[in-house]
PDB file of N, CA and C in Angstrom:
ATOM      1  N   UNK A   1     -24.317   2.048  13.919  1.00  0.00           N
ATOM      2  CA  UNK A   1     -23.278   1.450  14.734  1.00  0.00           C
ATOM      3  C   UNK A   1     -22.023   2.305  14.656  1.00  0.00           C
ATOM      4  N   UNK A   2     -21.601   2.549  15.760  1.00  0.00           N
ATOM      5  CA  UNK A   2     -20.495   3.555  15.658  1.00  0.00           C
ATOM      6  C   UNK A   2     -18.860   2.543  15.398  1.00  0.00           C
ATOM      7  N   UNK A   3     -17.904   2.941  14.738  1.00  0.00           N
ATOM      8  CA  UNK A   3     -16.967   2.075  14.861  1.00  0.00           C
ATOM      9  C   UNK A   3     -15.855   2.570  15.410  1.00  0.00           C
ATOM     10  N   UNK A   4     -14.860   2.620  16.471  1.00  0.00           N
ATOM     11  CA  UNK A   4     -13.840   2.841  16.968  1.00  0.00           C
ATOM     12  C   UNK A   4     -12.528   3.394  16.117  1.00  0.00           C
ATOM     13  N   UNK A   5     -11.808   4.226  16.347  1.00  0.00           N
ATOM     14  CA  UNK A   5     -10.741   4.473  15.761  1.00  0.00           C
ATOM     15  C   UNK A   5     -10.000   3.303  14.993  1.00  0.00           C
ATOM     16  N   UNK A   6      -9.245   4.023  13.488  1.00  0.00           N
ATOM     17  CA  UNK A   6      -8.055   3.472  13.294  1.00  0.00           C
ATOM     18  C   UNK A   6      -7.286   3.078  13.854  1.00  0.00           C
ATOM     19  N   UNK A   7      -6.419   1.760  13.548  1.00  0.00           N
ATOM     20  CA  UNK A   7      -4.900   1.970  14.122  1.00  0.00           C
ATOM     21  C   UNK A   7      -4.512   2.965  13.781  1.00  0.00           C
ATOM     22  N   UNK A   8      -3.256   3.519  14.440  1.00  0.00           N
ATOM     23  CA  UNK A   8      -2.600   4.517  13.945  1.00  0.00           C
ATOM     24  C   UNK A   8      -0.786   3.932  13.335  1.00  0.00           C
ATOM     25  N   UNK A   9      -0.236   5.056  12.596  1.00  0.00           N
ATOM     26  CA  UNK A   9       0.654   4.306  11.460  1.00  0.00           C
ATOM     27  C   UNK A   9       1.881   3.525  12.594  1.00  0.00           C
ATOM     28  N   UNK A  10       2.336   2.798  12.089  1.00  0.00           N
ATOM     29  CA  UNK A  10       3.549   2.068  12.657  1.00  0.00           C
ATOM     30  C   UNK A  10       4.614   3.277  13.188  1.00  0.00           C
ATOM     31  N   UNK A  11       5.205   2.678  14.598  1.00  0.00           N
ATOM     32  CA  UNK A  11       6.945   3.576  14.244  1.00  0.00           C
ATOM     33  C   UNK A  11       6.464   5.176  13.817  1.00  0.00           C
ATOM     34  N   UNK A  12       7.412   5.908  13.360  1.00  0.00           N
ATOM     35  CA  UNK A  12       7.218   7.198  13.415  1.00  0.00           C
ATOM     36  C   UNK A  12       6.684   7.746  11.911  1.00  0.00           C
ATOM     37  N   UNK A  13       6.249   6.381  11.030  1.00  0.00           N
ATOM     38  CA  UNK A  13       5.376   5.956   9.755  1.00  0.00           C
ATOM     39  C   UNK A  13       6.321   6.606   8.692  1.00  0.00           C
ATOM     40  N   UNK A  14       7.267   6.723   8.759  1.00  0.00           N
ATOM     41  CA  UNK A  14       7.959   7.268   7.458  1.00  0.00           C
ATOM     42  C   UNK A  14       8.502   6.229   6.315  1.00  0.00           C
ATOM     43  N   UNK A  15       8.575   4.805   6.503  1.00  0.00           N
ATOM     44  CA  UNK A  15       8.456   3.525   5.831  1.00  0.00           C
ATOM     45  C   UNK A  15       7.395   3.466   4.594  1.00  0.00           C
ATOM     46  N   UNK A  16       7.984   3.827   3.307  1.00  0.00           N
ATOM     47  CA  UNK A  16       7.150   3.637   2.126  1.00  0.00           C
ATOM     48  C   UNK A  16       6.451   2.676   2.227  1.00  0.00           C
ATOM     49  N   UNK A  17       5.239   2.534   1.650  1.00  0.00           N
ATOM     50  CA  UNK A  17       4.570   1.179   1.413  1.00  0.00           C
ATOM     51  C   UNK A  17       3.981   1.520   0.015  1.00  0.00           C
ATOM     52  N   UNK A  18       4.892   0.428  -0.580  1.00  0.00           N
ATOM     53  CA  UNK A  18       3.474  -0.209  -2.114  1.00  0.00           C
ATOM     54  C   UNK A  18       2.444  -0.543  -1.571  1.00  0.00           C
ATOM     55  N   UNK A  19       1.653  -0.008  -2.953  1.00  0.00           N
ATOM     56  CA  UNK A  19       0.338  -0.387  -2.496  1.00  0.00           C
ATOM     57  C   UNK A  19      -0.168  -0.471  -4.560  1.00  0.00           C
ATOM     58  N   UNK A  20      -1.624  -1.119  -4.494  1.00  0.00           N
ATOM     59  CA  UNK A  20      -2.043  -1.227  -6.190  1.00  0.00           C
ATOM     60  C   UNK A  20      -3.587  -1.742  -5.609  1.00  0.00           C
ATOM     61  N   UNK A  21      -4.528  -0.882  -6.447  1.00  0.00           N
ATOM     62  CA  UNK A  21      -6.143  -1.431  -6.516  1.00  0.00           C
ATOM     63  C   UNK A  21      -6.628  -2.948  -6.512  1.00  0.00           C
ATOM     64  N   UNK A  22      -6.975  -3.499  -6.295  1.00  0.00           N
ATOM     65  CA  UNK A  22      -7.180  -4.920  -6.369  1.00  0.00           C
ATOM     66  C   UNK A  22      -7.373  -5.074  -8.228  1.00  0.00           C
ATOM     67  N   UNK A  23      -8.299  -3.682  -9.125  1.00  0.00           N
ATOM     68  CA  UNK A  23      -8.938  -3.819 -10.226  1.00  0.00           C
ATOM     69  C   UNK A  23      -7.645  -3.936 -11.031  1.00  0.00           C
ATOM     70  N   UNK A  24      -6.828  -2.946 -10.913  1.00  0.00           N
ATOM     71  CA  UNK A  24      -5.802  -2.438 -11.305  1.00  0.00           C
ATOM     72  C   UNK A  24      -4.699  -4.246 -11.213  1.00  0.00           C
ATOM     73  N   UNK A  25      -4.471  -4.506 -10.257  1.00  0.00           N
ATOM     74  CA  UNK A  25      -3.952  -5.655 -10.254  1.00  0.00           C
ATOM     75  C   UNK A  25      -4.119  -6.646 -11.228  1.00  0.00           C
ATOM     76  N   UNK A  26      -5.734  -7.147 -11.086  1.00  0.00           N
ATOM     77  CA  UNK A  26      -5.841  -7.756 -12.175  1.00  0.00           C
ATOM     78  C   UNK A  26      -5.788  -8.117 -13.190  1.00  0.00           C
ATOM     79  N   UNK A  27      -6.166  -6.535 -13.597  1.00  0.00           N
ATOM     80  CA  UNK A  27      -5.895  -6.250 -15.308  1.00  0.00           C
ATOM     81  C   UNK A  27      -4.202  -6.254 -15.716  1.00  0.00           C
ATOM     82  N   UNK A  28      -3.314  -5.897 -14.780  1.00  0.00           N
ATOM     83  CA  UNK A  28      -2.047  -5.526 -14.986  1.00  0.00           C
ATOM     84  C   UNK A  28      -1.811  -7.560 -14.990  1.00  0.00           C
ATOM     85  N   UNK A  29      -2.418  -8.450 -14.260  1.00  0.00           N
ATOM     86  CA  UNK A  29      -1.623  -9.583 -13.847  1.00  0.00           C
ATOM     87  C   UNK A  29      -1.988 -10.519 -15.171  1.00  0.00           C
ATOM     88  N   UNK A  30      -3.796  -9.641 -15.748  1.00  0.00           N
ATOM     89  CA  UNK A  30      -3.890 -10.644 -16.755  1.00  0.00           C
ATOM     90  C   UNK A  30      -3.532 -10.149 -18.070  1.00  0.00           C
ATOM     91  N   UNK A  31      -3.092  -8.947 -18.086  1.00  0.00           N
ATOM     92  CA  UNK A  31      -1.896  -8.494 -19.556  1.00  0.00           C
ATOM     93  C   UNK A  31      -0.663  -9.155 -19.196  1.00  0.00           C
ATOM     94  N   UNK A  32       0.182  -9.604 -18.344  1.00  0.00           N
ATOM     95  CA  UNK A  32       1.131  -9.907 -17.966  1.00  0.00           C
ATOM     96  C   UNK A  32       1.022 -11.710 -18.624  1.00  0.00           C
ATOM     97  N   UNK A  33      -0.252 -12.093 -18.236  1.00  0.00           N
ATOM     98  CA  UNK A  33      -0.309 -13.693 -18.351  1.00  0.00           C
ATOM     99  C   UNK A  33      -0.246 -14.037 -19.714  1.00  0.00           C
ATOM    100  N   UNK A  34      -0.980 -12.861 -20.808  1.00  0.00           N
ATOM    101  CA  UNK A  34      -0.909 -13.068 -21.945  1.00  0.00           C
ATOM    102  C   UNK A  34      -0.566 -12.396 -22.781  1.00  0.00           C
ATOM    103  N   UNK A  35       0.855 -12.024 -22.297  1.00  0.00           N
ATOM    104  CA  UNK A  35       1.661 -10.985 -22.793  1.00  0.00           C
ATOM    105  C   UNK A  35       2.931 -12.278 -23.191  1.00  0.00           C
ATOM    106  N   UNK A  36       4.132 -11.448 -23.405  1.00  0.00           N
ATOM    107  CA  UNK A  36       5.421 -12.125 -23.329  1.00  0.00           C
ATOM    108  C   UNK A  36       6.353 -11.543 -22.708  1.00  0.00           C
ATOM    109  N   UNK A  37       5.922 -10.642 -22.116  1.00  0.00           N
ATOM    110  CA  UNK A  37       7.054  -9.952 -21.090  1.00  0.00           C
ATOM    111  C   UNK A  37       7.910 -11.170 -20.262  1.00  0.00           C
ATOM    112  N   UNK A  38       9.049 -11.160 -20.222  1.00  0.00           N
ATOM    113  CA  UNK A  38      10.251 -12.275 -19.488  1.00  0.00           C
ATOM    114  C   UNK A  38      10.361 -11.223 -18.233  1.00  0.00           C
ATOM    115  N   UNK A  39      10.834 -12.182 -17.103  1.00  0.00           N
ATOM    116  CA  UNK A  39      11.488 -11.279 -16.211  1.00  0.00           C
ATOM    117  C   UNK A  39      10.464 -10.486 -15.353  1.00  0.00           C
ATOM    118  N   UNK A  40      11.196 -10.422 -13.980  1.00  0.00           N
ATOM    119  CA  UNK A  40      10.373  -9.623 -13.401  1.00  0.00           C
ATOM    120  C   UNK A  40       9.632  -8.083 -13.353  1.00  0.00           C
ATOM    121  N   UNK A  41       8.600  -8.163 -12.973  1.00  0.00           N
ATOM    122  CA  UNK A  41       7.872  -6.896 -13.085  1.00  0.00           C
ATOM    123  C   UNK A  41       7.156  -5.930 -12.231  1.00  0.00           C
ATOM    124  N   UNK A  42       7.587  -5.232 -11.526  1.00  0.00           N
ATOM    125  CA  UNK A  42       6.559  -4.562 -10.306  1.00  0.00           C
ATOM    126  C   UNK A  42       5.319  -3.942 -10.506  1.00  0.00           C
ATOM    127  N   UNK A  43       4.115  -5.016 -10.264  1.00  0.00           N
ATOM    128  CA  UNK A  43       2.809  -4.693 -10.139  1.00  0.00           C
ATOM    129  C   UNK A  43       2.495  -3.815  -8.568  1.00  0.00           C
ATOM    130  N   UNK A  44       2.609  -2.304  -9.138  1.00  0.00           N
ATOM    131  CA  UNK A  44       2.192  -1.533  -7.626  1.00  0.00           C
ATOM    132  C   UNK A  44       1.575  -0.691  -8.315  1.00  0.00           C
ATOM    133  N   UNK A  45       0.752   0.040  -7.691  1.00  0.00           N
ATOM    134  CA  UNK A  45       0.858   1.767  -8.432  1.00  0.00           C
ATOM    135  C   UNK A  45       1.492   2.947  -8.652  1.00  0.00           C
ATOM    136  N   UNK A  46       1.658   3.597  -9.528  1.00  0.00           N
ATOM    137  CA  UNK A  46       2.575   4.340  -9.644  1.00  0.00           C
ATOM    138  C   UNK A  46       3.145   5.575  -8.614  1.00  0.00           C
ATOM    139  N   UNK A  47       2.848   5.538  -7.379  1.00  0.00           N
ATOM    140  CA  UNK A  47       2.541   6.435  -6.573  1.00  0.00           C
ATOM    141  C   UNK A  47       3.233   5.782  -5.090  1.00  0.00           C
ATOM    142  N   UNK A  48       3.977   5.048  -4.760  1.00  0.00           N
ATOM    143  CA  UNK A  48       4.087   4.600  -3.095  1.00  0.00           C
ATOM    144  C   UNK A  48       4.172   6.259  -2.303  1.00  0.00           C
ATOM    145  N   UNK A  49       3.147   5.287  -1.181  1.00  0.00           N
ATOM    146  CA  UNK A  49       3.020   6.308  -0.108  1.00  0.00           C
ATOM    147  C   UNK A  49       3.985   6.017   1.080  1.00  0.00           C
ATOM    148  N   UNK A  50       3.774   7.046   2.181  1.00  0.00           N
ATOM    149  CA  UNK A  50       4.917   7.140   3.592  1.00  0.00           C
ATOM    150  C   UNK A  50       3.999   6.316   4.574  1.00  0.00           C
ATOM    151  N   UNK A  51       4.057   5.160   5.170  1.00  0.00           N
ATOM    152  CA  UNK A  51       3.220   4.630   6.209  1.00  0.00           C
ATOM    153  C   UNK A  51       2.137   5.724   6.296  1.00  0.00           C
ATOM    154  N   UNK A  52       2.461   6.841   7.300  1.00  0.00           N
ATOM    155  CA  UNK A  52       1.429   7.674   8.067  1.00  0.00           C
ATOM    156  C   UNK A  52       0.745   7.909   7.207  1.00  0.00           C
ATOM    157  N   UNK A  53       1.171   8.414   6.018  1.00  0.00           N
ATOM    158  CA  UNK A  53       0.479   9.255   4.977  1.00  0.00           C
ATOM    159  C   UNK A  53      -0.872   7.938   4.401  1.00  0.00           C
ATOM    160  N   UNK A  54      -0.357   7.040   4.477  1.00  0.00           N
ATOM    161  CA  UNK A  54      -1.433   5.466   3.878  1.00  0.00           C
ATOM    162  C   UNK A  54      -2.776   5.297   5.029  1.00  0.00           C
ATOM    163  N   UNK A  55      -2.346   5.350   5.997  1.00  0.00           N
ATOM    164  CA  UNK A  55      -3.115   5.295   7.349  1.00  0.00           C
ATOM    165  C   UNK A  55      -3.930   6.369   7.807  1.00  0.00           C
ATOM    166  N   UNK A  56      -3.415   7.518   7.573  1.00  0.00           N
ATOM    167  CA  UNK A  56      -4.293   8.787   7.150  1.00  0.00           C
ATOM    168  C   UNK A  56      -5.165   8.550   6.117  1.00  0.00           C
ATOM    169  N   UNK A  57      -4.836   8.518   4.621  1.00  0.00           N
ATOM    170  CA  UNK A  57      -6.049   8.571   3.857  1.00  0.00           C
ATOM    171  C   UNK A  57      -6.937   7.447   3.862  1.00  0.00           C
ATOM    172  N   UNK A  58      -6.165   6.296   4.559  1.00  0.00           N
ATOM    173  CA  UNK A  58      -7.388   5.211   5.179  1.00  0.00           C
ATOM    174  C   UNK A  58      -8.447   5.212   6.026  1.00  0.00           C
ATOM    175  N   UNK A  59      -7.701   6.065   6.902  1.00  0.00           N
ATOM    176  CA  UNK A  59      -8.684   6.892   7.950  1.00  0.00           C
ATOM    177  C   UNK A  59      -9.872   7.350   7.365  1.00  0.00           C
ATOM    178  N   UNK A  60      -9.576   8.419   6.299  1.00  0.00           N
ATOM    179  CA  UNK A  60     -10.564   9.127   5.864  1.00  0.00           C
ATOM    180  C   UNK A  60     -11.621   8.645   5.023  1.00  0.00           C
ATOM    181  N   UNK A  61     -11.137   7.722   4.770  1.00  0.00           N
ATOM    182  CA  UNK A  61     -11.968   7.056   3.343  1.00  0.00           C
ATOM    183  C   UNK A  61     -13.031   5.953   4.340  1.00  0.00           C
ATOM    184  N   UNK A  62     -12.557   5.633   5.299  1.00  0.00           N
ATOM    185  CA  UNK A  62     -13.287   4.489   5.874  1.00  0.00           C
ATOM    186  C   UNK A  62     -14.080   5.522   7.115  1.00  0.00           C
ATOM    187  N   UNK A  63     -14.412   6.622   7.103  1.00  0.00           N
ATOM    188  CA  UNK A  63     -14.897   7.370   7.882  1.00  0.00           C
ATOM    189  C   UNK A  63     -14.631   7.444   9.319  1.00  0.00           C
ATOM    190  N   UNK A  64     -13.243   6.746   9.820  1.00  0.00           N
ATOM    191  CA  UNK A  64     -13.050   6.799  10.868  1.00  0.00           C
ATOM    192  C   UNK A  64     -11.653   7.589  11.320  1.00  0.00           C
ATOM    193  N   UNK A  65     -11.902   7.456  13.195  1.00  0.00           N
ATOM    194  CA  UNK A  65     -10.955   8.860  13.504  1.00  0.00           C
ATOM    195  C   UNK A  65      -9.720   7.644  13.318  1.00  0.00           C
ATOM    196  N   UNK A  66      -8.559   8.533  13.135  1.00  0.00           N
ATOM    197  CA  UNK A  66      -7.179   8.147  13.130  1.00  0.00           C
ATOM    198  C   UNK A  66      -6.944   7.695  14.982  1.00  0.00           C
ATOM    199  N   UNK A  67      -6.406   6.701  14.542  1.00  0.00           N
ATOM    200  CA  UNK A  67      -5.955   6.237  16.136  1.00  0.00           C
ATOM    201  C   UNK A  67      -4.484   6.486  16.564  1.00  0.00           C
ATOM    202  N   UNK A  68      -3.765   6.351  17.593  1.00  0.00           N
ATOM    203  CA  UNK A  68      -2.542   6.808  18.352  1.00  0.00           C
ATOM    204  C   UNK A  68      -1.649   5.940  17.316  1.00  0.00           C
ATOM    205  N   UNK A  69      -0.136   6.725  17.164  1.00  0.00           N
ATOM    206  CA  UNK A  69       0.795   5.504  16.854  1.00  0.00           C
ATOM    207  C   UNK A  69       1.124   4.293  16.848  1.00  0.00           C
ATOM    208  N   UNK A  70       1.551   2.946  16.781  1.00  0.00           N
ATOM    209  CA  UNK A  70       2.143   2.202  17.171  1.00  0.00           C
ATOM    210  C   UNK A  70       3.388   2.275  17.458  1.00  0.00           C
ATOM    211  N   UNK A  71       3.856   2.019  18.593  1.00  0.00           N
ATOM    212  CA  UNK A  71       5.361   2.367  18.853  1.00  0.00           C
ATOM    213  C   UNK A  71       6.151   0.914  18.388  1.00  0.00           C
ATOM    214  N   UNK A  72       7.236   1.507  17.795  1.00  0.00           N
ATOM    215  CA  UNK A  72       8.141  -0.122  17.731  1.00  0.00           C
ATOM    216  C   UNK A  72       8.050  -0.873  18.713  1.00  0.00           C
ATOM    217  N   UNK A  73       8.541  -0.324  19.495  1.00  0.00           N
ATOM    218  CA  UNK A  73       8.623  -1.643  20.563  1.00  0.00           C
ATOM    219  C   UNK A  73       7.175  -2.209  20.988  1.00  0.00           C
ATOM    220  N   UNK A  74       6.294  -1.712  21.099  1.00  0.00           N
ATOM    221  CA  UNK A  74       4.996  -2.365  20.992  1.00  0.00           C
ATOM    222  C   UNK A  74       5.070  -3.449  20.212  1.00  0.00           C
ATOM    223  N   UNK A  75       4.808  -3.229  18.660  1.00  0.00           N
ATOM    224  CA  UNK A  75       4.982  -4.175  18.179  1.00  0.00           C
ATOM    225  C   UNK A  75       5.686  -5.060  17.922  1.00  0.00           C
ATOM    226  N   UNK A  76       7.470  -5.190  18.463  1.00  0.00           N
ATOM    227  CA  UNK A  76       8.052  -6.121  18.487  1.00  0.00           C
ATOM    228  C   UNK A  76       7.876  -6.999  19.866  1.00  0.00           C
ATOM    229  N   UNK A  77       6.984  -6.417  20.505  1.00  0.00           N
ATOM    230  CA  UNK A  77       6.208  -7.207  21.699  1.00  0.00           C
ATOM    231  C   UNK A  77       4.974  -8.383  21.081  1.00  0.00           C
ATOM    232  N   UNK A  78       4.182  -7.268  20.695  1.00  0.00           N
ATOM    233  CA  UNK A  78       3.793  -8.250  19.843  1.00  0.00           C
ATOM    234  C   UNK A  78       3.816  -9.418  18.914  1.00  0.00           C
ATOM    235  N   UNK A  79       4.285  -8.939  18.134  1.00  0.00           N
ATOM    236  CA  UNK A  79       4.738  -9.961  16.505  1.00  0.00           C
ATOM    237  C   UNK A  79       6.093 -10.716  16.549  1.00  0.00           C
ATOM    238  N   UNK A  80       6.686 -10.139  17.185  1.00  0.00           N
ATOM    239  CA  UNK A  80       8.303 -10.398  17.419  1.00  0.00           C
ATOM    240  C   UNK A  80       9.123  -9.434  16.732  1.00  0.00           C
ATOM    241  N   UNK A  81      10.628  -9.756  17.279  1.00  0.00           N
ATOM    242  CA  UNK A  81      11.460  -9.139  16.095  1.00  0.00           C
ATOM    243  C   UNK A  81      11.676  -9.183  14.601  1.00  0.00           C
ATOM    244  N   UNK A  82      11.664  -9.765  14.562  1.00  0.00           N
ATOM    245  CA  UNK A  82      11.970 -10.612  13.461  1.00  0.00           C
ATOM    246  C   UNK A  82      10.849 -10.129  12.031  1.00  0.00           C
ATOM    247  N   UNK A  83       9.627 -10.436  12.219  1.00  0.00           N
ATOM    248  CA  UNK A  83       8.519  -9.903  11.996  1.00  0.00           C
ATOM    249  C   UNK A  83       8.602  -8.393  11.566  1.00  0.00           C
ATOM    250  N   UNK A  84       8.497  -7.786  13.242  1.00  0.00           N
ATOM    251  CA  UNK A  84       8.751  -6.427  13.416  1.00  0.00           C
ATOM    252  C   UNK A  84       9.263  -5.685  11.901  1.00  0.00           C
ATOM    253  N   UNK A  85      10.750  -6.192  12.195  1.00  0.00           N
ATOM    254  CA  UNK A  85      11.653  -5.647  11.344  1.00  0.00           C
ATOM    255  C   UNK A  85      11.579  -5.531   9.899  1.00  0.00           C
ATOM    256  N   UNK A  86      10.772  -6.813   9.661  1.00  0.00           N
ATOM    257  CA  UNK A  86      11.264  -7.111   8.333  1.00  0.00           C
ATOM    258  C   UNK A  86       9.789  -7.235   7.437  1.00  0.00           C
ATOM    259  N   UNK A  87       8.792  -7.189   8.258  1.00  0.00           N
ATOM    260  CA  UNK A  87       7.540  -6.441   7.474  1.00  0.00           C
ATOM    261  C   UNK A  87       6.817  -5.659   7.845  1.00  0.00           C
ATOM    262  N   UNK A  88       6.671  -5.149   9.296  1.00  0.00           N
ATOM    263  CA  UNK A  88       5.810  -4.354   9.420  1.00  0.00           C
ATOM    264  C   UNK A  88       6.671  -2.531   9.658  1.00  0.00           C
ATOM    265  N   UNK A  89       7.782  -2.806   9.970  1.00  0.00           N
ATOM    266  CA  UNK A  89       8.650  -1.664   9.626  1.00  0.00           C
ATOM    267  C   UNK A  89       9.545  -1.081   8.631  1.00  0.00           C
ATOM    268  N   UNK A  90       9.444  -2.445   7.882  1.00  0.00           N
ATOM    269  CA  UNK A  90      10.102  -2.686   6.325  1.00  0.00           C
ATOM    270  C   UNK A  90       9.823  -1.559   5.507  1.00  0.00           C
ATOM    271  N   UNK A  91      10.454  -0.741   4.963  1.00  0.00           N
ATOM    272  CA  UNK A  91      10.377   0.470   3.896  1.00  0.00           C
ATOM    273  C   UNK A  91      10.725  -0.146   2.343  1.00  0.00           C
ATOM    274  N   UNK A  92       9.256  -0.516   1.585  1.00  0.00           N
ATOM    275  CA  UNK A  92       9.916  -0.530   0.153  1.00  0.00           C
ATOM    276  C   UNK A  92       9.149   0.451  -0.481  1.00  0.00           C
ATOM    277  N   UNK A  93       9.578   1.208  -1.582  1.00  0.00           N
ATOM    278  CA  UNK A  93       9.391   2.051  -2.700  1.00  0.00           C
ATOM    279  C   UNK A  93       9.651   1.206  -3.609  1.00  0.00           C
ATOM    280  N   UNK A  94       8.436   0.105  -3.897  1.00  0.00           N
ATOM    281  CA  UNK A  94       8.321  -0.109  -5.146  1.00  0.00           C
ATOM    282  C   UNK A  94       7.832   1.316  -6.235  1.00  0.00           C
ATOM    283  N   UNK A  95       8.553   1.396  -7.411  1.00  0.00           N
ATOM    284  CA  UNK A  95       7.224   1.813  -8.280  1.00  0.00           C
ATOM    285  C   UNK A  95       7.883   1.133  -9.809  1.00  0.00           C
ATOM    286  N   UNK A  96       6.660   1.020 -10.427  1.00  0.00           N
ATOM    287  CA  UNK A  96       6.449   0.581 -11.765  1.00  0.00           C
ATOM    288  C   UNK A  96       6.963   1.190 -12.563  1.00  0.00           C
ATOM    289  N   UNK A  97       8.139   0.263 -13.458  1.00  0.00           N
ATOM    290  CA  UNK A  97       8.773   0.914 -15.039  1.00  0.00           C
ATOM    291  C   UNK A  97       7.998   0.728 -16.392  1.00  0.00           C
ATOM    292  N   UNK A  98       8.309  -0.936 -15.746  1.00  0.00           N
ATOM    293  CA  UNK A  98       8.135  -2.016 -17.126  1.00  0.00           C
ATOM    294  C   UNK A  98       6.580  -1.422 -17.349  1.00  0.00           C
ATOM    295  N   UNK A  99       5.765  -1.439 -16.914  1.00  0.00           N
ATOM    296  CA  UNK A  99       3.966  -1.523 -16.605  1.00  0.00           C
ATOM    297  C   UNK A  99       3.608  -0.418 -17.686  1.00  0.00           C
ATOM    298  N   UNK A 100       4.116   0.316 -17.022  1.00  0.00           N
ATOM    299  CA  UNK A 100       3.343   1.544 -17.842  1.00  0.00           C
ATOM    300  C   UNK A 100       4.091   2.079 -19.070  1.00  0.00           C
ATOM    301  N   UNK A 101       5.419   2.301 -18.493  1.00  0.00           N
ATOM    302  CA  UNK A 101       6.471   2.671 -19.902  1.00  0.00           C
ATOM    303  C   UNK A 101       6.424   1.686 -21.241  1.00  0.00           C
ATOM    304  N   UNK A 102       7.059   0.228 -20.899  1.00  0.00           N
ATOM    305  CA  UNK A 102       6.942  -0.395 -22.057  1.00  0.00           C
ATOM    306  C   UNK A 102       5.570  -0.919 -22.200  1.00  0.00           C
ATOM    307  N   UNK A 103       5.324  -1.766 -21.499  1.00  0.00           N
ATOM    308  CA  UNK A 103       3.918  -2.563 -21.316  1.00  0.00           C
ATOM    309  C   UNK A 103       2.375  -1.319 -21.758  1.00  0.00           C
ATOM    310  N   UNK A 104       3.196   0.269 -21.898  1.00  0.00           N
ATOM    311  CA  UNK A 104       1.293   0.478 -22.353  1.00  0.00           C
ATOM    312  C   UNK A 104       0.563   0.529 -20.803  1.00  0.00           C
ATOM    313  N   UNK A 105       0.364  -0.087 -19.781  1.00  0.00           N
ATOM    314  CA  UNK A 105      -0.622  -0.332 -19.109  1.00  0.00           C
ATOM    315  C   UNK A 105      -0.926   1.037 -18.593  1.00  0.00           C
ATOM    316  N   UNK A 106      -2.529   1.109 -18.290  1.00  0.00           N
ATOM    317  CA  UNK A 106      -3.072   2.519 -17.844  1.00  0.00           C
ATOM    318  C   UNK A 106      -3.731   2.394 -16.657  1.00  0.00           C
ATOM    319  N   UNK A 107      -3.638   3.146 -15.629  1.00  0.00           N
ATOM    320  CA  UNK A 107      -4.094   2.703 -14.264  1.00  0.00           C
ATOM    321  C   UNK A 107      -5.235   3.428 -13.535  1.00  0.00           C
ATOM    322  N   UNK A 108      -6.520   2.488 -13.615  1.00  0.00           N
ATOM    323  CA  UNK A 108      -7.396   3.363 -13.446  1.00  0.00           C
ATOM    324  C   UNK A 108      -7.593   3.921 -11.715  1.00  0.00           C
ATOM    325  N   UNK A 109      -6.682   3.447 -11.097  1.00  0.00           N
ATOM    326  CA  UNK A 109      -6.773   4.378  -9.482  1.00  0.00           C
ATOM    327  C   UNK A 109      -5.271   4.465  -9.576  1.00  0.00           C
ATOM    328  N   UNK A 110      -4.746   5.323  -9.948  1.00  0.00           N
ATOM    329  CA  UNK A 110      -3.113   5.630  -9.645  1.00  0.00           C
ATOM    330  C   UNK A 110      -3.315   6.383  -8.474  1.00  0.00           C
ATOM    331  N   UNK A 111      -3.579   6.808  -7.809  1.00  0.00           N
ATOM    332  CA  UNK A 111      -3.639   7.959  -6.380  1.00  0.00           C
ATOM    333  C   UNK A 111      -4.580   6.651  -4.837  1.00  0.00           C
ATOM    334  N   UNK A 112      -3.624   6.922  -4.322  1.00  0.00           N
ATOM    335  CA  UNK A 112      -4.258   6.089  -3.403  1.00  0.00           C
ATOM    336  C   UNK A 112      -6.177   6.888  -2.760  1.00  0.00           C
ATOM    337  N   UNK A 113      -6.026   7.956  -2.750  1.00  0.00           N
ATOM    338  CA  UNK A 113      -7.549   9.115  -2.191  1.00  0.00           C
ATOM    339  C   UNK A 113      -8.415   8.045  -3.122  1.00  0.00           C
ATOM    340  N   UNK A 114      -8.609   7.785  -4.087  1.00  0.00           N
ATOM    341  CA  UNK A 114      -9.458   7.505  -5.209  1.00  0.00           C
ATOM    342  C   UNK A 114      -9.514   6.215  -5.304  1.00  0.00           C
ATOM    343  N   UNK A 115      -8.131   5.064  -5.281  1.00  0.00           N
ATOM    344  CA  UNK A 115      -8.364   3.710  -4.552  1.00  0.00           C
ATOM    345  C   UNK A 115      -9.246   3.522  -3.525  1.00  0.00           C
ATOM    346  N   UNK A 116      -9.017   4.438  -2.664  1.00  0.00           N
ATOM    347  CA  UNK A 116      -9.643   4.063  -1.308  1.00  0.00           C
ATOM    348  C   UNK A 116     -10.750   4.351  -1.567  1.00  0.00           C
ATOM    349  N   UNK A 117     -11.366   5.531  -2.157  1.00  0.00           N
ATOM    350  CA  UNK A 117     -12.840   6.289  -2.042  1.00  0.00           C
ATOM    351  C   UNK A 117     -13.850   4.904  -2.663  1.00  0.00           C
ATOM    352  N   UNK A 118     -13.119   4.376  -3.858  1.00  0.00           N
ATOM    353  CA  UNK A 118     -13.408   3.218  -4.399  1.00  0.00           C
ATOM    354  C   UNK A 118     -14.167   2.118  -3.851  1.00  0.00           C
ATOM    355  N   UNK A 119     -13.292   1.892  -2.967  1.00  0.00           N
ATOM    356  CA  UNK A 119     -13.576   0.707  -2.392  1.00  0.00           C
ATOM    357  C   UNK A 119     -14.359   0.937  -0.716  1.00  0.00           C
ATOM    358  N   UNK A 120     -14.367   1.706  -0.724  1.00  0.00           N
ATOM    359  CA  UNK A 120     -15.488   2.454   0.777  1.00  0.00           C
ATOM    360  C   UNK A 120     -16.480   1.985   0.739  1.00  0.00           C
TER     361      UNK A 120
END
């Protein structure tokens, strides 16, 4: 069965996105549960990527071709503004202090290529 292109990245994809393994999550959420760490903690991987750059190696990993941009205004046609703005064009650079520095934790897909290949 053949499958159709990717979307392609949002906007002109330069919007960081966190991202963390589902495995990686876990283990980080269930040291966290039975830990004593107070206070908040950013469970991501150590690595945020640039939109395009996420959508590219998604591309590749899921064996399919990369599809055309999404233009903003497309999608604030779509989803709305509101939306638009504030998650699907939203730029955060999470990355992890507490996790790995104090907390010890070791991350067995830190590179998104190797998350993804993972889970293919």
């Amino acid at each position: 069965r053949r499958r159709g292109p990717l979307a392609g990245r949002f906007g002109a994809g330069r919007q960081w996105r966190t991202w963390i393994h589902v495995d990686d999550w876990v283990t980080a959420t269930i040291l966290l549960l039975e830990g004593r760490q107070e206070g908040p903690v950013v469970v991501a991987a150590p690595k945020p990527v640039r939109d395009a750059d996420f959508v590219a190696a998604l591309a590749v990993a899921s064996g399919r071709r990369l599809g055309l941009p999404i233009p903003e205004r497309v999608l604030r046609l779509q989803f709305g503004a509101d939306l638009t703005r504030e998650v699907l064009m939203a730029s955060q650079r999470g990355e992890p202090r507490i996790l790995p520095a104090e907390l010890g934790f070791t991350y067995r897909y830190p590179d998104l290529a190797d998350a993804l290949a993972h889970l293919s």
